[in-house]
C-alpha atoms as a PDB file:
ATOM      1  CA  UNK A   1       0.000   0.000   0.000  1.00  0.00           C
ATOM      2  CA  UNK A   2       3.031   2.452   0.793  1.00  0.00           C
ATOM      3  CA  UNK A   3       4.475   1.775  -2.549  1.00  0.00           C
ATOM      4  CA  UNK A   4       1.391   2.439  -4.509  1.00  0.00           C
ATOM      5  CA  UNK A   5       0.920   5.805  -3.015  1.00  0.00           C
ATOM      6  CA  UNK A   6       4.731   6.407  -3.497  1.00  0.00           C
ATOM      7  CA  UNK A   7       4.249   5.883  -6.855  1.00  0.00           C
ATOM      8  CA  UNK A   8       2.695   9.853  -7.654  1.00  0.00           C
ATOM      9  CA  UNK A   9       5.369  10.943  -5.898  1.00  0.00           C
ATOM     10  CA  UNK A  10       7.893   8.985  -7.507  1.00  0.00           C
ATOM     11  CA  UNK A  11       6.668  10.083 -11.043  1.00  0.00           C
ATOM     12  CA  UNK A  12       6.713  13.923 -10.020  1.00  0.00           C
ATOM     13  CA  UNK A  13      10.007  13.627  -8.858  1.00  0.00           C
ATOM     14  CA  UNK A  14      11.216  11.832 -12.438  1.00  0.00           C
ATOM     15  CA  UNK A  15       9.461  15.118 -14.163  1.00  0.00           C
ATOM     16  CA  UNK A  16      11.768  17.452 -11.778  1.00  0.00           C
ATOM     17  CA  UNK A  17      14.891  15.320 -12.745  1.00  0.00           C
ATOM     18  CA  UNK A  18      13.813  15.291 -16.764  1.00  0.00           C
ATOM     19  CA  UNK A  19      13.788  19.115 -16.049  1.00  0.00           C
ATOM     20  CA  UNK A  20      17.300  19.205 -14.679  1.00  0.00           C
ATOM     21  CA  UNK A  21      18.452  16.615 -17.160  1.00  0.00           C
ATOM     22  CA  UNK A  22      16.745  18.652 -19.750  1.00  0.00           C
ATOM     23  CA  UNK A  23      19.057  21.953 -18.531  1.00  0.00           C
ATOM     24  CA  UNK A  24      22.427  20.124 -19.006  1.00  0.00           C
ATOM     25  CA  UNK A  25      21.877  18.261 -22.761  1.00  0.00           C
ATOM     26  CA  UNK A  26      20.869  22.054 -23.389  1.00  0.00           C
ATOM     27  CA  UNK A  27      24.268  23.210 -22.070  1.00  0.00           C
ATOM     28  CA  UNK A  28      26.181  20.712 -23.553  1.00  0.00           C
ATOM     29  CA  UNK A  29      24.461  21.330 -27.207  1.00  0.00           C
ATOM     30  CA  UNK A  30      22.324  18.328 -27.347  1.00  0.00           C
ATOM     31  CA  UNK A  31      19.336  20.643 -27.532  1.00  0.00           C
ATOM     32  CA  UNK A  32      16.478  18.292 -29.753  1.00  0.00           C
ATOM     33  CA  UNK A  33      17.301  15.714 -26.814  1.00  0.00           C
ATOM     34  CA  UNK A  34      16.528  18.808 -24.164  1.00  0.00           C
ATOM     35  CA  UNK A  35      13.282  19.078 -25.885  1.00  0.00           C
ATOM     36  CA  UNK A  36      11.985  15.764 -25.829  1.00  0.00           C
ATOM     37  CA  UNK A  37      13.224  15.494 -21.797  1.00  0.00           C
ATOM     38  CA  UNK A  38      10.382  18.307 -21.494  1.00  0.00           C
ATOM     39  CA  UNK A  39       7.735  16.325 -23.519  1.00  0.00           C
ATOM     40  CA  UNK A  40       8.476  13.290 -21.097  1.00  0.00           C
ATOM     41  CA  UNK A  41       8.207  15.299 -18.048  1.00  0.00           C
ATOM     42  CA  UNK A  42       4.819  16.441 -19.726  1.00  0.00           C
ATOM     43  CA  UNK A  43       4.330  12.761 -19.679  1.00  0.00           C
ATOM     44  CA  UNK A  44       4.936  12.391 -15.893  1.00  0.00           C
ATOM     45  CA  UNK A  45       2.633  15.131 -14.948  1.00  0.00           C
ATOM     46  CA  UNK A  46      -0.491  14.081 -16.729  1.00  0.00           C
ATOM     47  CA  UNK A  47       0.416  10.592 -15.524  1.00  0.00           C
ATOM     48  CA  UNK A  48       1.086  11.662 -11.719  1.00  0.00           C
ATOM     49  CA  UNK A  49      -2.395  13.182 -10.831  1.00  0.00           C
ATOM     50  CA  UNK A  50      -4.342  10.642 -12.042  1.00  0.00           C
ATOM     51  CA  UNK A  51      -2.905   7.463 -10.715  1.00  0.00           C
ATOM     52  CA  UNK A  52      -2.890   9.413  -7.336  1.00  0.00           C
ATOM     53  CA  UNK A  53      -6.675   9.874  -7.994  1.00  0.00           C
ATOM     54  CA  UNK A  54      -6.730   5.691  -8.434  1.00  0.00           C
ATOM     55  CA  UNK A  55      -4.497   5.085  -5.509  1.00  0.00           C
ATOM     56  CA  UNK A  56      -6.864   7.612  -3.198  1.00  0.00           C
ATOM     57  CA  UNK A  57      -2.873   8.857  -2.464  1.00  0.00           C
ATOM     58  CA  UNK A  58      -3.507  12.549  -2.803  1.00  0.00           C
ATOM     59  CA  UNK A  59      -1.741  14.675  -0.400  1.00  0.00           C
ATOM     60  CA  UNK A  60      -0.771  18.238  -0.011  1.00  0.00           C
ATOM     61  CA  UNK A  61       2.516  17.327  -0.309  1.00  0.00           C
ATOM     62  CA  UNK A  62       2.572  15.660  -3.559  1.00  0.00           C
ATOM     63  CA  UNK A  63       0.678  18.907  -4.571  1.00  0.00           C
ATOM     64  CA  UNK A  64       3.502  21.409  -3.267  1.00  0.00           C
ATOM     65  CA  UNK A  65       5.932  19.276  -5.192  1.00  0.00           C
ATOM     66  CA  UNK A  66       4.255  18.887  -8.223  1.00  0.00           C
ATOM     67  CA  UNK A  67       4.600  22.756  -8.327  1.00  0.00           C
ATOM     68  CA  UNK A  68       7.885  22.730  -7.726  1.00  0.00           C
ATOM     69  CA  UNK A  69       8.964  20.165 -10.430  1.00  0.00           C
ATOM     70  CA  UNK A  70       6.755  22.005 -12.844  1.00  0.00           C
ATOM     71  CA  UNK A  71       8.556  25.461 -12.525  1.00  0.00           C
ATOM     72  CA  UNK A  72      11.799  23.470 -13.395  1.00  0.00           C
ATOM     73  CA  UNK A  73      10.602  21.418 -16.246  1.00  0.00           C
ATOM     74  CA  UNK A  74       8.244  23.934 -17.385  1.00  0.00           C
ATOM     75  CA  UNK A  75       9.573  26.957 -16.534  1.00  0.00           C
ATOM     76  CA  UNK A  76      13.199  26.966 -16.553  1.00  0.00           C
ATOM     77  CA  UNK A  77      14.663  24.166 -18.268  1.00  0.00           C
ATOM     78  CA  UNK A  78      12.388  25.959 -21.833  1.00  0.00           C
ATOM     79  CA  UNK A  79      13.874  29.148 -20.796  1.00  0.00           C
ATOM     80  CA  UNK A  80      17.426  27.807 -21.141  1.00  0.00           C
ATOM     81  CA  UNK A  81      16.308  25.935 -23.978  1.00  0.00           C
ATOM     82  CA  UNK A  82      15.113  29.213 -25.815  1.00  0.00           C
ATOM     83  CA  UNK A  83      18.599  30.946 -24.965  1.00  0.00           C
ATOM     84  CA  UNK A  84      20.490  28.149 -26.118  1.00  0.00           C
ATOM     85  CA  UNK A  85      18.571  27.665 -29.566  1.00  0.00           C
ATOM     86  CA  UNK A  86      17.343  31.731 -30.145  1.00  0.00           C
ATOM     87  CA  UNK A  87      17.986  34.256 -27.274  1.00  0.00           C
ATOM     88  CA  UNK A  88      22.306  33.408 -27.580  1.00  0.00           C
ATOM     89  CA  UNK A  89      22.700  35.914 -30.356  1.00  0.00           C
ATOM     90  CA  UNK A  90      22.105  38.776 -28.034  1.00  0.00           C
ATOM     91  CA  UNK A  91      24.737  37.595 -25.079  1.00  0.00           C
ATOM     92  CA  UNK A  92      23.211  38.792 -21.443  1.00  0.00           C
ATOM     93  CA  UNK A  93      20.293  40.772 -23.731  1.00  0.00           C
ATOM     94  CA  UNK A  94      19.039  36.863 -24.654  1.00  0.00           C
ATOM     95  CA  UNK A  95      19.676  35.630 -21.201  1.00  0.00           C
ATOM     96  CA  UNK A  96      17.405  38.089 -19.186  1.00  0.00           C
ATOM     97  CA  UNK A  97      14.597  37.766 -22.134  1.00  0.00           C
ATOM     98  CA  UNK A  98      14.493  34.114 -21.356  1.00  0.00           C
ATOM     99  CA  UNK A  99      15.006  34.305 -17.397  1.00  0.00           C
ATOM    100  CA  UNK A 100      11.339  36.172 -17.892  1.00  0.00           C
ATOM    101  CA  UNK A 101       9.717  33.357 -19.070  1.00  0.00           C
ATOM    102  CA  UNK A 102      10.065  31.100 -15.279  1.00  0.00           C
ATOM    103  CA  UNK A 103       9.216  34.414 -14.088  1.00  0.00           C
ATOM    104  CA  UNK A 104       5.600  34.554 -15.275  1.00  0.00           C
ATOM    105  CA  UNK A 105       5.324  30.763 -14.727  1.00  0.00           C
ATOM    106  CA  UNK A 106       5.770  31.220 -11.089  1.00  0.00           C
ATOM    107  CA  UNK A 107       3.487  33.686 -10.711  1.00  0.00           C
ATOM    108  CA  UNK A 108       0.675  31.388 -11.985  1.00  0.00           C
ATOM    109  CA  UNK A 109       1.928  28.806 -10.377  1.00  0.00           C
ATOM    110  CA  UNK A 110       1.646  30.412  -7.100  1.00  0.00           C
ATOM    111  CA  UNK A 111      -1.812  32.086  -8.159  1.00  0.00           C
ATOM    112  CA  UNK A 112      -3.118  28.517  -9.059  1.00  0.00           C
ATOM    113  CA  UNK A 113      -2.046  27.370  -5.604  1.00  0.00           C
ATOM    114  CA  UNK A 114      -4.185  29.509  -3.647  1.00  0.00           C
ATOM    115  CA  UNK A 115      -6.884  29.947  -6.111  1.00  0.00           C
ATOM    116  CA  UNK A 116     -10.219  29.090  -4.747  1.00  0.00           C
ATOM    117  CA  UNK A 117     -11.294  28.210  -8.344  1.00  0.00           C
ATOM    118  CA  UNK A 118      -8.604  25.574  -8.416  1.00  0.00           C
ATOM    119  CA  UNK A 119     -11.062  23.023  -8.641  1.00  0.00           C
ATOM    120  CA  UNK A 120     -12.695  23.372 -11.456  1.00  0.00           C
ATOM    121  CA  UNK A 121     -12.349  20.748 -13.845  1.00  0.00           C
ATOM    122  CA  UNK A 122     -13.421  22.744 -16.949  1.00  0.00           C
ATOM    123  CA  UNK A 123     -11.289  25.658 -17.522  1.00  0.00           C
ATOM    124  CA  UNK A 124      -7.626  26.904 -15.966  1.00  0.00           C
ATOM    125  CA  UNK A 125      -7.231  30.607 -15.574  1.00  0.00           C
ATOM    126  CA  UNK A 126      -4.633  31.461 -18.002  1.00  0.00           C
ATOM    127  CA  UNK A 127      -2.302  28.795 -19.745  1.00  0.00           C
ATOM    128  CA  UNK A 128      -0.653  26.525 -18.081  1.00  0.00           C
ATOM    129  CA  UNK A 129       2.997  26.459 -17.094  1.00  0.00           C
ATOM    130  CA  UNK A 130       3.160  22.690 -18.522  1.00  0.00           C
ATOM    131  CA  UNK A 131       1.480  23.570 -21.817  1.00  0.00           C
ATOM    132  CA  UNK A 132       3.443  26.460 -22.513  1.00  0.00           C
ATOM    133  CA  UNK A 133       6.596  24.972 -21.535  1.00  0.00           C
ATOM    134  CA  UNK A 134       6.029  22.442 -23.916  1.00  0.00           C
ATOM    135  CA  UNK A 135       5.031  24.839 -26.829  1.00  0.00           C
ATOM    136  CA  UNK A 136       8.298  25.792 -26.501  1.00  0.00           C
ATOM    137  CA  UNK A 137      10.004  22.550 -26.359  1.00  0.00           C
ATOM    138  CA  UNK A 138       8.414  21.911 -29.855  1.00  0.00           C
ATOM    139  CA  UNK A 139       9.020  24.955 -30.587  1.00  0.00           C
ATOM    140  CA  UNK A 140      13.051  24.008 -30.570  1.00  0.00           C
ATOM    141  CA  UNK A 141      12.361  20.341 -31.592  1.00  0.00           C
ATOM    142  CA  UNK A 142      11.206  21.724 -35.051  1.00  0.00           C
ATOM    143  CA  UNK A 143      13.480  25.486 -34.854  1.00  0.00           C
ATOM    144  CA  UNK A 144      14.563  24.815 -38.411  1.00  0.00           C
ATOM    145  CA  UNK A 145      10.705  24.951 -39.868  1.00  0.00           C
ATOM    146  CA  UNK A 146       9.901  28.030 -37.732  1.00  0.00           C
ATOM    147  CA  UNK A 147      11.330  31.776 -38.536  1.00  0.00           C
ATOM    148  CA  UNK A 148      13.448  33.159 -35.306  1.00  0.00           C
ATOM    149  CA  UNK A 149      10.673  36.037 -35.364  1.00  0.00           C
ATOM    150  CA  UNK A 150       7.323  33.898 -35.322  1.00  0.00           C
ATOM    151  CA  UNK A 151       9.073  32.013 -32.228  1.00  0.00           C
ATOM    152  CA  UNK A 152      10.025  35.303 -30.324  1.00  0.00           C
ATOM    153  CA  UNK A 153       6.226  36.460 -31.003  1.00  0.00           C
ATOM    154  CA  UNK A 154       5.320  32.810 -29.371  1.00  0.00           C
ATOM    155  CA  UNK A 155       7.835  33.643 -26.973  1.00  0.00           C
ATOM    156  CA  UNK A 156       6.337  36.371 -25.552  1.00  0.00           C
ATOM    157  CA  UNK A 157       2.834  35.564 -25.939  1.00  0.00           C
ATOM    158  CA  UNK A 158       2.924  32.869 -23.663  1.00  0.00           C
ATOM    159  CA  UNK A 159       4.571  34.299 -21.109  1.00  0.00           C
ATOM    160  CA  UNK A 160       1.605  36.757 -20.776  1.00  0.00           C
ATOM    161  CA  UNK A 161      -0.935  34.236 -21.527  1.00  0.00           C
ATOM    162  CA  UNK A 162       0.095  32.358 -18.211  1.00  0.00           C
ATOM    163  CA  UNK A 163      -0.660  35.366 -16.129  1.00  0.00           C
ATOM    164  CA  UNK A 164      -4.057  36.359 -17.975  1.00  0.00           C
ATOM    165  CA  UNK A 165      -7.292  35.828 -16.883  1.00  0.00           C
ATOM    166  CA  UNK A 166      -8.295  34.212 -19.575  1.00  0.00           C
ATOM    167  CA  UNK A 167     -10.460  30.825 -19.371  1.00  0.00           C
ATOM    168  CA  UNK A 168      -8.713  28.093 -21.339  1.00  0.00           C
ATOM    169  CA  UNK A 169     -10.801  25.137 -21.765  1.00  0.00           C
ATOM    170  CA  UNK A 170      -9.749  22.088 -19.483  1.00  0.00           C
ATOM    171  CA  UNK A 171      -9.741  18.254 -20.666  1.00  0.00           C
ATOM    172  CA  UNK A 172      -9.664  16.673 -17.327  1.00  0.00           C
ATOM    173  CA  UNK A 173     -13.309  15.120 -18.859  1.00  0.00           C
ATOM    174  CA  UNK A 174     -11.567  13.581 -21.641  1.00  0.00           C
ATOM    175  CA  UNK A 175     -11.132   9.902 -20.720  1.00  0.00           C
ATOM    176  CA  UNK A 176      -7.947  10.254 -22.478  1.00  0.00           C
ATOM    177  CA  UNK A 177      -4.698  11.859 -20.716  1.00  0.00           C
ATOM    178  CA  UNK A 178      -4.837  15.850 -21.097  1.00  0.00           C
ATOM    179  CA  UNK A 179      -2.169  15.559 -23.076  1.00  0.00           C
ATOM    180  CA  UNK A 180      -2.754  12.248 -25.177  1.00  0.00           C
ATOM    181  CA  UNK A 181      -2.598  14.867 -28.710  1.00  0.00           C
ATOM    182  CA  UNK A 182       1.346  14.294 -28.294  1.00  0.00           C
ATOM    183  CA  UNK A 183       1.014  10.571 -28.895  1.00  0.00           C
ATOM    184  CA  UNK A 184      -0.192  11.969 -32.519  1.00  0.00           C
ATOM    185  CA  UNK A 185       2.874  14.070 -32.693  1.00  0.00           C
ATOM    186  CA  UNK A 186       4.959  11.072 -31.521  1.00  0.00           C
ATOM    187  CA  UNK A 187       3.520   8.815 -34.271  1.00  0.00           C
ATOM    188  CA  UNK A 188       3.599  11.153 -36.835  1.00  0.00           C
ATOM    189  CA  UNK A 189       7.619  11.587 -36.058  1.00  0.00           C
ATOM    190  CA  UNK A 190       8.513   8.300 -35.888  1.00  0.00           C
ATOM    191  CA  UNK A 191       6.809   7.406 -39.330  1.00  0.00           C
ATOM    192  CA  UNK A 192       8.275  10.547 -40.685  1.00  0.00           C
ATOM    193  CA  UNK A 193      12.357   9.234 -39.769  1.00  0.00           C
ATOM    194  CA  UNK A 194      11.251   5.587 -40.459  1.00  0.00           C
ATOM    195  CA  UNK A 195      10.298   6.903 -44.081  1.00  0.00           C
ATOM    196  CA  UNK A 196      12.965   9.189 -44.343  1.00  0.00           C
ATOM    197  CA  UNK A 197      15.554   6.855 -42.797  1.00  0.00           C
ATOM    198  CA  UNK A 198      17.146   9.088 -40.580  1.00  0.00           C
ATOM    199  CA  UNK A 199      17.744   7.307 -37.756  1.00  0.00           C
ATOM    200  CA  UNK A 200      20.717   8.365 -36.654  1.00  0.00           C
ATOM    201  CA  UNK A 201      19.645  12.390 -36.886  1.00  0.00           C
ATOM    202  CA  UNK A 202      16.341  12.351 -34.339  1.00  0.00           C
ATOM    203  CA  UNK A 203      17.094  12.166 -31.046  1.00  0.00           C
ATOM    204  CA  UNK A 204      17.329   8.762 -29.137  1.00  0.00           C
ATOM    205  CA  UNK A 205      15.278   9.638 -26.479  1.00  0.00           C
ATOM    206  CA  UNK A 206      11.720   9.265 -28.141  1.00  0.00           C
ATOM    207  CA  UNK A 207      12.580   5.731 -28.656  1.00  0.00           C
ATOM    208  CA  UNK A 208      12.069   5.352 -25.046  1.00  0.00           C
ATOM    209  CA  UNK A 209       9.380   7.997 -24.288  1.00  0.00           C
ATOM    210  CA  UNK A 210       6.953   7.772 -27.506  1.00  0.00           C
ATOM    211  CA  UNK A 211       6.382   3.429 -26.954  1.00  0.00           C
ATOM    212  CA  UNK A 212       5.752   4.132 -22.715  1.00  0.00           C
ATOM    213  CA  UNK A 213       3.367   6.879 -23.099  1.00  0.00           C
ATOM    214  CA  UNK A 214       1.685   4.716 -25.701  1.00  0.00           C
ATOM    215  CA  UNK A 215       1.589   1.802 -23.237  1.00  0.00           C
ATOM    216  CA  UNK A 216       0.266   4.450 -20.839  1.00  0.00           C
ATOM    217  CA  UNK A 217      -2.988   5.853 -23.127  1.00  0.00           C
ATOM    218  CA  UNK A 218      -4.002   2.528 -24.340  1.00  0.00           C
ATOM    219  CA  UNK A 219      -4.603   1.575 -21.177  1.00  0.00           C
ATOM    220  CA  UNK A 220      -6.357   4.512 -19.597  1.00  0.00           C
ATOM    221  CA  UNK A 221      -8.518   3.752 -23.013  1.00  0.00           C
ATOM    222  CA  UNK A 222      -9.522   0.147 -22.018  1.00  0.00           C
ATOM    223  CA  UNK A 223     -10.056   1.199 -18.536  1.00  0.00           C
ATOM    224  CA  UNK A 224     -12.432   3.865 -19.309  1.00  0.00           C
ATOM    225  CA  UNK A 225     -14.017   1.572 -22.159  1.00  0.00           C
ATOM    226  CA  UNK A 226     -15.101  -1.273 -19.531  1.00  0.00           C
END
C-alpha cells in the first residue's frame, strides 16, 4: 500500500529530474534531446495526478511538489532551452529575455495554488505552465521549420498568456490523458524518420518515451471503455 501511493510521488520527482536533465543536454548542445526530456516530463505530470486519484494517495505534499517540479521542467529548463537555440545571439540581452519566461510561470503557479477556483475541472485561468513549456520545447524540436521572429512572437505571448485571466478550456473530462494529442505528434515523427531513414539524426530519447506513453494511453482507453 506504501508503494502504490509512493508511486505519484515517484513520477513527479522523475518530471523534476527530466527538467534538470533537460538543462544540461541544453548546455552541452544536445538541444532536440533537451526538448523531448520536457515532452516526457509532460508525460509524468499528466500521468502523476491521475494514478494518485486511483491510488486515493492525494496529499498536499505531492501537490507542493508537483509545483515545484513544474517550474523546473516547465519553466526553466524551456527558458534555457530558448537561450540556447534563439535568445544566444544577443549575449546577457538573450539571457534576461528568457530568465522572464520562469518568471511569469511562477506567478501562476503560485496564483493557481491559492486559487479558490482551483477546482474546477473545466477551464484553468490562463495557460498553463506545462502547456506552454512544452510549446516551446516543440518549438526548438522543429526550430529549423519556424522563422526566429514567429518564435520570439510565441515567446512572448505565452509568457503573458500564463498570467491572464483568460479561461482556457480544461480536458480533465476527456477519458484520455490531457495531453494524449502528443502521442499523434509522436507517431507522426517516428513514421516521418522511419520513411525518411534518418535514424541516426532524431534524437534517441523518443525511442524510449513515444512506446511508454503509448503503453500508458491505451490503457487509460480500455479502462475507461469497460
Amino acid at each position: 500500500m506504501r508503494i502504490k501511493k509512493a508511486i505519484p510521488n515517484m513520477l513527479t520527482l522523475g518530471n523534476l529530474y527530466c527538467g534538470f536533465l533537460s538543462i544540461g543536454f541544453a548546455a552541452n548542445s544536445h538541444y532536440k534531446n533537451a526538448a523531448i526530456l520536457i515532452i516526457i516530463g509532460m508525460m509524468l505530470d499528466s500521468m502523476d495526478g491521475r494514478l494518485a486519484r486511483i491510488f486515493n494517495a492525494d496529499s498536499t505534499l505531492g501537490k507542493e511538489l508537483d509545483s515545484l517540479a513544474d517550474i523546473v521542467t516547465f519553466g526553466i529548463a524551456p527558458s534555457f532551452l530558448m537561450y540556447y537555440t534563439y535568445f544566444y545571439q544577443l549575449e546577457l540581452l538573450g539571457l534576461a529575455i528568457a530568465g522572464l519566461f520562469p518568471l511569469f510561470g511562477a506567478f501562476r503557479l503560485a496564483r493557481f495554488n491559492i486559487s479558490s477556483n482551483k477546482s474546477s475541472q473545466h477551464y484553468f485561468i490562463g495557460v498553463p505552465i506545462t502547456a506552454a513549456g512544452g510549446i516551446l520545447a516543440l518549438l526548438s524540436l522543429f526550430n529549423y521549420l519556424i522563422p526566429n521572429i514567429i518564435t520570439a512572437v510565441i515567446f512572448t505571448a505565452l509568457c503573458f498568456l500564463m498570467v491572464s485571466k483568460l479561461r482556457i478550456p480544461s480536458l480533465k473530462d476527456v477519458p484520455l490523458p490531457k495531453y494524449g494529442t502528443i502521442v499523434t505528434i509522436f507517431l507522426g515523427c517516428l513514421l516521418f524518420i522511419l520513411f525518411k531513414k534518418t535514424y541516426g539524426k532524431f534524437p534517441y530519447l523518443i525511442y524510449i518515451a513515444a512506446p511508454t506513453y503509448i503503453i500508458y494511453v491505451l490503457y487509460q482507453f480500455v479502462k475507461n471503455k469497460k
